[in-house]
C-alpha atoms as a PDB file:
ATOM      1  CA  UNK A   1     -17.542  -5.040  22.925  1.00  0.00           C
ATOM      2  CA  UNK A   2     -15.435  -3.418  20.264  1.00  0.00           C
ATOM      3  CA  UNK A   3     -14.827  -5.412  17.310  1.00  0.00           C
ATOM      4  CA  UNK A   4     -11.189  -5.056  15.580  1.00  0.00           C
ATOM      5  CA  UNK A   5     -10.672  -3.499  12.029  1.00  0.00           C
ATOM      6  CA  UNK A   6     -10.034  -6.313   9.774  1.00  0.00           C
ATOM      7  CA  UNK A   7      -6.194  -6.017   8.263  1.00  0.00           C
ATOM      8  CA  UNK A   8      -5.087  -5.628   4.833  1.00  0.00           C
ATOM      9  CA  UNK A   9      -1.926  -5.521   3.057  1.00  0.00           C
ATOM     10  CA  UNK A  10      -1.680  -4.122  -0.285  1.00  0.00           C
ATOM     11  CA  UNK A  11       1.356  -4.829  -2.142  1.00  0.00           C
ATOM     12  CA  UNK A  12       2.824  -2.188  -4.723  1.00  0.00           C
ATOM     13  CA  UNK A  13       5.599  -1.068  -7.482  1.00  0.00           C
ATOM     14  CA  UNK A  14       6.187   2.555  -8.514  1.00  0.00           C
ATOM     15  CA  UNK A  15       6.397   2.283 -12.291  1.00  0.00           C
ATOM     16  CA  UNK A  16       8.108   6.535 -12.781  1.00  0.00           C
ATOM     17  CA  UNK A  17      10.668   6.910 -10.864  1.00  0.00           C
ATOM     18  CA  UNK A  18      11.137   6.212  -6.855  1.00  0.00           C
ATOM     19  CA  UNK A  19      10.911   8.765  -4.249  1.00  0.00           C
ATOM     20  CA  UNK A  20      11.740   8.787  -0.989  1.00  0.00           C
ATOM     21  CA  UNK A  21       9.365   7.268   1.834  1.00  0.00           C
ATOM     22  CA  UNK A  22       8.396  10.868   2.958  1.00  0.00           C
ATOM     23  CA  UNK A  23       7.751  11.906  -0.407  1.00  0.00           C
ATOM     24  CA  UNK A  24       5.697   9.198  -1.242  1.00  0.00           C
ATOM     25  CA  UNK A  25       4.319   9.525   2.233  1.00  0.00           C
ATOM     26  CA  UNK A  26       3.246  12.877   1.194  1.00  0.00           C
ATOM     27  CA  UNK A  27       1.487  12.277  -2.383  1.00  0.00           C
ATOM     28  CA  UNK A  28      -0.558   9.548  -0.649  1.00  0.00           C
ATOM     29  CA  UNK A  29      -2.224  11.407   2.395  1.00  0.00           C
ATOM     30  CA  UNK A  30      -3.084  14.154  -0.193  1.00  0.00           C
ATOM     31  CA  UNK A  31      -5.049  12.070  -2.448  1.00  0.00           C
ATOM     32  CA  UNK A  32      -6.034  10.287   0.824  1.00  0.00           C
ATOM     33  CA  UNK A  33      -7.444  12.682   3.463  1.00  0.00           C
ATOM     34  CA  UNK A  34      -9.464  10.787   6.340  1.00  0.00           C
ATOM     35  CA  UNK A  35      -8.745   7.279   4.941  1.00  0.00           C
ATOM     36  CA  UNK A  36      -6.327   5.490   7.431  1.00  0.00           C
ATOM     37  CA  UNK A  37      -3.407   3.647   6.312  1.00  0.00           C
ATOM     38  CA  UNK A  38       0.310   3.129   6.823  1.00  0.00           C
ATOM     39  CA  UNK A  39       3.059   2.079   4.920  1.00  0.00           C
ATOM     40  CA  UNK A  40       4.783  -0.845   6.430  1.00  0.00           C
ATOM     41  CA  UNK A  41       7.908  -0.764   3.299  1.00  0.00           C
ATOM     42  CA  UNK A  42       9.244   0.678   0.719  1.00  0.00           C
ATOM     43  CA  UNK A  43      12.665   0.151  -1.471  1.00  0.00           C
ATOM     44  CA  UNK A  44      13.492   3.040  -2.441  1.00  0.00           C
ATOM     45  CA  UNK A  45      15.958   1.532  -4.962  1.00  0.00           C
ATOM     46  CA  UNK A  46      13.183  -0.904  -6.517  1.00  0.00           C
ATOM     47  CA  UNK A  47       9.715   0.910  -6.093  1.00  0.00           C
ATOM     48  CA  UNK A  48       8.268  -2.856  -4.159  1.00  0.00           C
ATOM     49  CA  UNK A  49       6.410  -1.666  -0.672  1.00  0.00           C
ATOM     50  CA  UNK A  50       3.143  -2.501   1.275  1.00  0.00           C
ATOM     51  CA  UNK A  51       0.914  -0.574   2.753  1.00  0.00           C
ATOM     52  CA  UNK A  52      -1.363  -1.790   5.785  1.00  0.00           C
ATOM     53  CA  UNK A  53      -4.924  -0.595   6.001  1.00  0.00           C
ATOM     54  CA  UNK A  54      -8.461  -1.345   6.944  1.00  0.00           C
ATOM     55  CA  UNK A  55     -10.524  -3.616   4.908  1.00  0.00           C
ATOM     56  CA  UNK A  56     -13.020  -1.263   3.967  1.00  0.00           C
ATOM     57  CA  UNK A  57     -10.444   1.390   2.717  1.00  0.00           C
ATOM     58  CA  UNK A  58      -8.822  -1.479   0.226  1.00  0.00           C
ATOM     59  CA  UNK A  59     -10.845  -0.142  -2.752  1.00  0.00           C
ATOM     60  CA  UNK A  60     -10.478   3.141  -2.653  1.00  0.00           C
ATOM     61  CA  UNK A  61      -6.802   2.812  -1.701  1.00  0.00           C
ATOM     62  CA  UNK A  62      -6.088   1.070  -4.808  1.00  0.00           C
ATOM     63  CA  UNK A  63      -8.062   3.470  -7.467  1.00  0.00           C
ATOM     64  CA  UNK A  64      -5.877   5.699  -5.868  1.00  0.00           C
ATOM     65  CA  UNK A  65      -2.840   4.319  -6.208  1.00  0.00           C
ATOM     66  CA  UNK A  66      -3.961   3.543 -10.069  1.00  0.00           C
ATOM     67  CA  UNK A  67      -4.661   6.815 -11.149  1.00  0.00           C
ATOM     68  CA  UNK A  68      -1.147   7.981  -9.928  1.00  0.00           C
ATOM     69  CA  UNK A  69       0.936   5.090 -11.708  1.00  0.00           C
ATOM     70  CA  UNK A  70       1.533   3.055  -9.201  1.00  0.00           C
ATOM     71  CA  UNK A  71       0.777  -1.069 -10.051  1.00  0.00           C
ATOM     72  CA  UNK A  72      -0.926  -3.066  -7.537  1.00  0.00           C
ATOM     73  CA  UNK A  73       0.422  -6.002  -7.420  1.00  0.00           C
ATOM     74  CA  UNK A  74      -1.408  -7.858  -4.371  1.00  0.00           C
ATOM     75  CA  UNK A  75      -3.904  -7.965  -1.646  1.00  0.00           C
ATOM     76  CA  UNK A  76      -3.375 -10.052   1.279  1.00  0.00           C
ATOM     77  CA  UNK A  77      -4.547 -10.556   5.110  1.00  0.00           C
ATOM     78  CA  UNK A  78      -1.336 -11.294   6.025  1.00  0.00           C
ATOM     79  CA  UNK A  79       2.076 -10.114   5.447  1.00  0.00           C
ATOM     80  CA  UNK A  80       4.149 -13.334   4.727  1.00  0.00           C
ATOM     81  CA  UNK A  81       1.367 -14.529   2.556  1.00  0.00           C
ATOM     82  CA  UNK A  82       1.794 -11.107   0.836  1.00  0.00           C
ATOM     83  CA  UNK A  83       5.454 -11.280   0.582  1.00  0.00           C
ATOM     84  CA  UNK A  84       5.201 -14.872  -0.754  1.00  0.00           C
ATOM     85  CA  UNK A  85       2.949 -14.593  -3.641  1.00  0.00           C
ATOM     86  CA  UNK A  86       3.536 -11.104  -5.056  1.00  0.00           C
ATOM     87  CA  UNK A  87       6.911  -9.760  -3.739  1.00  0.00           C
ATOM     88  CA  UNK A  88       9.111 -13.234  -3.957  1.00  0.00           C
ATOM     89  CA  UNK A  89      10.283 -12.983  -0.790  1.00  0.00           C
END
């Protein structure tokens, strides 16, 4: 029996400047290579997205996103849980 990755949703705000999805696409997978994720969205006009990703990849997705100034502002297992408590949605 395969077991299923466990989900998480990581909640985020650019704090310099916003790029586009496929730029910020790009800057990720480079600092990323072989860790799986995917970024669910982004505002382009705010810097707020989420990124989806496996539960043992949380960690080092977020010291990555810290060292490139980018504010964490949530974990969650769920997206509307994640939208409620960090993104006011």
């Amino acid at each position: 029996m395969i077991k299923r990755i466990k989900r998480r949703y990581i909640a985020f705000k650019i704090i310099d400047g916003f790029p586009t999805k496929k730029n910020l696409i790009r800057c990720i997978e480079s600092g990323l290579r072989g860790i799986k994720f995917q970024i669910i969205e982004y505002d382009e006009h705010t810097g707020h997205g989420i990124i989806r990703c496996g539960h043992k990849s949380v960690r080092i997705i977020i010291d990555f996103l810290n060292s490139v100034s980018i504010t964490v502002k949530g974990i969650s297992g769920t997206i509307k849980t994640l939208r409620r408590k960090f993104l006011n949605i």
